[in-house]
N, C-alpha and C. Protein backbone atom coordinates (compact mmCIF):
# COMPACT_ATOMS: atom_id res chain seq x y z
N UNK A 1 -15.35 1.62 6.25
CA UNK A 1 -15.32 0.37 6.97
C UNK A 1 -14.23 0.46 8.03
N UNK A 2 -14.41 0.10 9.31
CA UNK A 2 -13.89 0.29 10.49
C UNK A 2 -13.20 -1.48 10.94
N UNK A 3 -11.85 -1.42 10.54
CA UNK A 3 -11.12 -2.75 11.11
C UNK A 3 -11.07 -3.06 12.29
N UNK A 4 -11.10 -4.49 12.56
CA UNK A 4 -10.47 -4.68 13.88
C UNK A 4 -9.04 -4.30 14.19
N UNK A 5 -8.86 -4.18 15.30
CA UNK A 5 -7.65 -3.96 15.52
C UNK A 5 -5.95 -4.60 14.97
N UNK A 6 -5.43 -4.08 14.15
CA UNK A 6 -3.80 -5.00 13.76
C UNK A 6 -4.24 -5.92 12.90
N UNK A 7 -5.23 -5.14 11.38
CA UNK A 7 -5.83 -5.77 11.02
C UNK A 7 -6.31 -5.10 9.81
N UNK A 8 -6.34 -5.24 8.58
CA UNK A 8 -6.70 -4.91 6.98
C UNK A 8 -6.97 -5.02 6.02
N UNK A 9 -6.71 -4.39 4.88
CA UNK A 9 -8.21 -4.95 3.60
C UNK A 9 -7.52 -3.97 2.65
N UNK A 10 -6.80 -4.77 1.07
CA UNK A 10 -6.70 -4.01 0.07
C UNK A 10 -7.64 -4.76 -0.97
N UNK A 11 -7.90 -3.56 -2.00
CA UNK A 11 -8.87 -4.23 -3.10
C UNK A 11 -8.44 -3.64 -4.02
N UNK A 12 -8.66 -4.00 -5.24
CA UNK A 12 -8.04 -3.67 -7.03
C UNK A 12 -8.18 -2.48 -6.56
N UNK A 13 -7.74 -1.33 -7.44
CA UNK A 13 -8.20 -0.39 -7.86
C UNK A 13 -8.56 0.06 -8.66
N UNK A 14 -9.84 0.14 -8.99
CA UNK A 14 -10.92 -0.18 -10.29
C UNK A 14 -10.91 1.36 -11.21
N UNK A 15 -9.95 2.66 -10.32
CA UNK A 15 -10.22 3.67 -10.45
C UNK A 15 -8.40 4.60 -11.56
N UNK A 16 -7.85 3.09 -11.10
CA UNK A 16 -6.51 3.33 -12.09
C UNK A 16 -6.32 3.90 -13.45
N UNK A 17 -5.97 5.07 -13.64
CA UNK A 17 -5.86 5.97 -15.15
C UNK A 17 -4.13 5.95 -15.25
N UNK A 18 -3.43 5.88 -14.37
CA UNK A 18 -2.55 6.46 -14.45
C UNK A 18 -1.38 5.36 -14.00
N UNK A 19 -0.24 5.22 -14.18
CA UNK A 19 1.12 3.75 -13.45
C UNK A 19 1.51 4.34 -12.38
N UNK A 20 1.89 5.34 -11.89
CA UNK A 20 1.90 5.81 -10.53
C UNK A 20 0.52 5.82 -9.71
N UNK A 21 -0.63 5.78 -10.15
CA UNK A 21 -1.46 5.13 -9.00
C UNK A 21 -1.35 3.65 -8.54
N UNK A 22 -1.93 3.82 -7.13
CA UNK A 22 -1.90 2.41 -6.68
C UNK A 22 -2.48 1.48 -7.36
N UNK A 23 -2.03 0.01 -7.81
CA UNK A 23 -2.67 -0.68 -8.05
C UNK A 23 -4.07 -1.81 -7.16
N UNK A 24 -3.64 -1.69 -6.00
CA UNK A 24 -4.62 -1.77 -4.52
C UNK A 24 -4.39 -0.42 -3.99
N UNK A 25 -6.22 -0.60 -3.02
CA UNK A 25 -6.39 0.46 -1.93
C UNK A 25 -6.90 -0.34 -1.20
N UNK A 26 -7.03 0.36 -0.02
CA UNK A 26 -7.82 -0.27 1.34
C UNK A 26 -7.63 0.64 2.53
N UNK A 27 -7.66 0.00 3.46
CA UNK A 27 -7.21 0.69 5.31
C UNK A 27 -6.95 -1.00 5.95
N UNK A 28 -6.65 0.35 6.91
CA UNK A 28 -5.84 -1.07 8.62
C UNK A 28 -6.14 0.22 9.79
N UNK A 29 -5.63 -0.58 10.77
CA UNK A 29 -5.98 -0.14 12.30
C UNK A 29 -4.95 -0.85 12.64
N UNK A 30 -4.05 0.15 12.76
CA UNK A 30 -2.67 -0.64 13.44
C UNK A 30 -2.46 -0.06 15.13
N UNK A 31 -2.91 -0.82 15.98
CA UNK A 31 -3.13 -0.28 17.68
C UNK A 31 -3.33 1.07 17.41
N UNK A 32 -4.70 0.44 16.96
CA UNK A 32 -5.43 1.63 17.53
C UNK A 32 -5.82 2.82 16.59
N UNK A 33 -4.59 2.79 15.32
CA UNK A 33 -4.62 3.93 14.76
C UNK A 33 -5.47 3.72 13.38
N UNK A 34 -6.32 4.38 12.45
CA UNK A 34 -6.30 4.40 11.46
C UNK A 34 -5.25 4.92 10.18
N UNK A 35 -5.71 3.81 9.13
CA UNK A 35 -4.40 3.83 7.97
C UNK A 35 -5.04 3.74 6.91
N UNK A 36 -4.94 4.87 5.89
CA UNK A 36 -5.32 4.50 4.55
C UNK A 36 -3.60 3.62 3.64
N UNK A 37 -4.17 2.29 2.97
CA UNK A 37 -3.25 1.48 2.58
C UNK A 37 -2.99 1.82 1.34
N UNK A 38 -2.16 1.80 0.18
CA UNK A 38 -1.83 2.26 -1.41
C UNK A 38 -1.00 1.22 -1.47
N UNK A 39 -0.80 0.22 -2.65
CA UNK A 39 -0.05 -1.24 -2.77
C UNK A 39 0.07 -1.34 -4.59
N UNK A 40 1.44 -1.45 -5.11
CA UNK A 40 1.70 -1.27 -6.30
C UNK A 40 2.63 -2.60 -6.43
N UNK A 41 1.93 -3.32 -7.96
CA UNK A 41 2.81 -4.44 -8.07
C UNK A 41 4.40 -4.10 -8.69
N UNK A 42 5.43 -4.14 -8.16
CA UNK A 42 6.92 -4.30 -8.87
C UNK A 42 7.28 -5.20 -9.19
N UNK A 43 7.86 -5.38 -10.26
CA UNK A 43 9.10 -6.18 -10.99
C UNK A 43 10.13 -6.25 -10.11
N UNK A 44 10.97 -7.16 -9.50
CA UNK A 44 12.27 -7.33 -9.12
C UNK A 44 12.91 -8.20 -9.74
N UNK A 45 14.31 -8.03 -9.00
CA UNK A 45 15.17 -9.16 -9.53
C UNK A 45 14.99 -10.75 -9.32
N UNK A 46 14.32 -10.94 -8.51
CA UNK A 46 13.62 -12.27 -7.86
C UNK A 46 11.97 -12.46 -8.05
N UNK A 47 11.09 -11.18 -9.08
CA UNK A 47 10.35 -11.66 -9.43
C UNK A 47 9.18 -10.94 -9.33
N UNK A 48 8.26 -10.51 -8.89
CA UNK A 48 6.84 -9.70 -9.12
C UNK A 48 6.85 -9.73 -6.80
N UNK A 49 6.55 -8.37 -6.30
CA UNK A 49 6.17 -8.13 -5.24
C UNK A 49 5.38 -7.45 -4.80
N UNK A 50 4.93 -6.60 -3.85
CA UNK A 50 4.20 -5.66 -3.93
C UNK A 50 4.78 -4.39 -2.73
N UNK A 51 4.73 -2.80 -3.09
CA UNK A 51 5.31 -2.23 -2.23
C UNK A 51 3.68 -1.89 -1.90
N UNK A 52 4.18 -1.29 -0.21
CA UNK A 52 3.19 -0.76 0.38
C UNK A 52 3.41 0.33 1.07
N UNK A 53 1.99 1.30 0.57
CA UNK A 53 2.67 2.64 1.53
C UNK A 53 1.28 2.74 2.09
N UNK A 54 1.93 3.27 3.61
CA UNK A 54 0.56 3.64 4.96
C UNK A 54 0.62 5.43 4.78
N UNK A 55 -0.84 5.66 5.34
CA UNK A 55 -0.85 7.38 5.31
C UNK A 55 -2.28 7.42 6.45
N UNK A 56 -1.58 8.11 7.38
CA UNK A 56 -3.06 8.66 8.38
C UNK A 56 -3.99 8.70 8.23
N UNK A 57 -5.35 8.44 7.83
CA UNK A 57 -6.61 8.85 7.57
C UNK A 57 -6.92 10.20 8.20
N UNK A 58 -6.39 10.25 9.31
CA UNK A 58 -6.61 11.77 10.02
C UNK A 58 -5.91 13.37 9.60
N UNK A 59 -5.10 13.07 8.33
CA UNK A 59 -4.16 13.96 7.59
C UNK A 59 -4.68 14.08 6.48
N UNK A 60 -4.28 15.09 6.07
CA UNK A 60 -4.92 15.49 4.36
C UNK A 60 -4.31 14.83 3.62
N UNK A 61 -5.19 14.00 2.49
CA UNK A 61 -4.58 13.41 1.57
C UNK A 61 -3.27 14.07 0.73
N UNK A 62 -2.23 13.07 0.53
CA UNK A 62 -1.21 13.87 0.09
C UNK A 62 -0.22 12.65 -1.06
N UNK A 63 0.67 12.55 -1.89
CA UNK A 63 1.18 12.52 -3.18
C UNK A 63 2.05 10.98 -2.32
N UNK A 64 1.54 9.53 -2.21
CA UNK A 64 2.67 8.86 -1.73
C UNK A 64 3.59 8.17 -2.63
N UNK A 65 4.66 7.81 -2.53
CA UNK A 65 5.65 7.73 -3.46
C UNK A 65 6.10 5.79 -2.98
N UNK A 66 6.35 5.12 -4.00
CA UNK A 66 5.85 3.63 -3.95
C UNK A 66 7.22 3.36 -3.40
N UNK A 67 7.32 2.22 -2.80
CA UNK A 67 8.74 1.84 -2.35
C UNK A 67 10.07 1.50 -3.71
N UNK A 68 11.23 1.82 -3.86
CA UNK A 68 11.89 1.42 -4.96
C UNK A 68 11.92 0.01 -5.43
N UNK A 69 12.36 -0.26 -6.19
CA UNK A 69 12.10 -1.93 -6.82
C UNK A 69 13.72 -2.26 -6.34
N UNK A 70 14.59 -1.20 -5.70
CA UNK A 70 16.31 -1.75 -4.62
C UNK A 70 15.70 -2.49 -3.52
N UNK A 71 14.96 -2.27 -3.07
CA UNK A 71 14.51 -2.72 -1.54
C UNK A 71 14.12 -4.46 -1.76
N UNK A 72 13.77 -4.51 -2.69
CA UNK A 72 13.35 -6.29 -3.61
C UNK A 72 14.81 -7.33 -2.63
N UNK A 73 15.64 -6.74 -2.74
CA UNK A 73 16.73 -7.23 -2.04
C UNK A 73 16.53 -7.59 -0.18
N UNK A 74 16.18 -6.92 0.14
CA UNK A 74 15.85 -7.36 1.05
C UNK A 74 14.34 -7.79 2.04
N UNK A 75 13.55 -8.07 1.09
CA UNK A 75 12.51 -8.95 1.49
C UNK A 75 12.50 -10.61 1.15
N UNK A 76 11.99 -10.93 2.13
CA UNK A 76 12.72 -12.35 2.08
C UNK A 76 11.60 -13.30 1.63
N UNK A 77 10.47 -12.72 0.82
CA UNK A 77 9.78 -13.72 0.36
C UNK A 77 9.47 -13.21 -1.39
């Protein structure tokens, strides 16, 4: 599926065996570019968030590593 532009789509991931897989997948088209999306729910100190990691569609799939549950600190929602 081909996004509009600055623009995206995660869905469960129905395919989860493992806690280091993503708990969402999807893509975006961020100007212009394609993005495969990976989105894992964390625990913080302020409460349940979600990290998100982007990866080229045009690159070989490769091992992405989820944002730390330190960074909880500075998102402001």
């Amino acid at each position: 599926m081909t996004q509009n532009e600055n623009n995206g789509v995660l869905f469960k991931n129905d395919k989860k065996t493992q806690d280091k897989h993503p708990d969402y997948r999807g893509e975006a088209n961020v100007g212009g570019t394609e993005y495969w999306l990976a989105a894992w729910i964390k625990q913080g100190q302020k409460g349940k968030f979600m990290s998100i990691a982007f990866s080229l569609k045009d690159e070989p799939a490769k091992t992405v590593n989820p944002v730390d549950d330190e960074l909880d600190e500075g998102i402001p929602f």
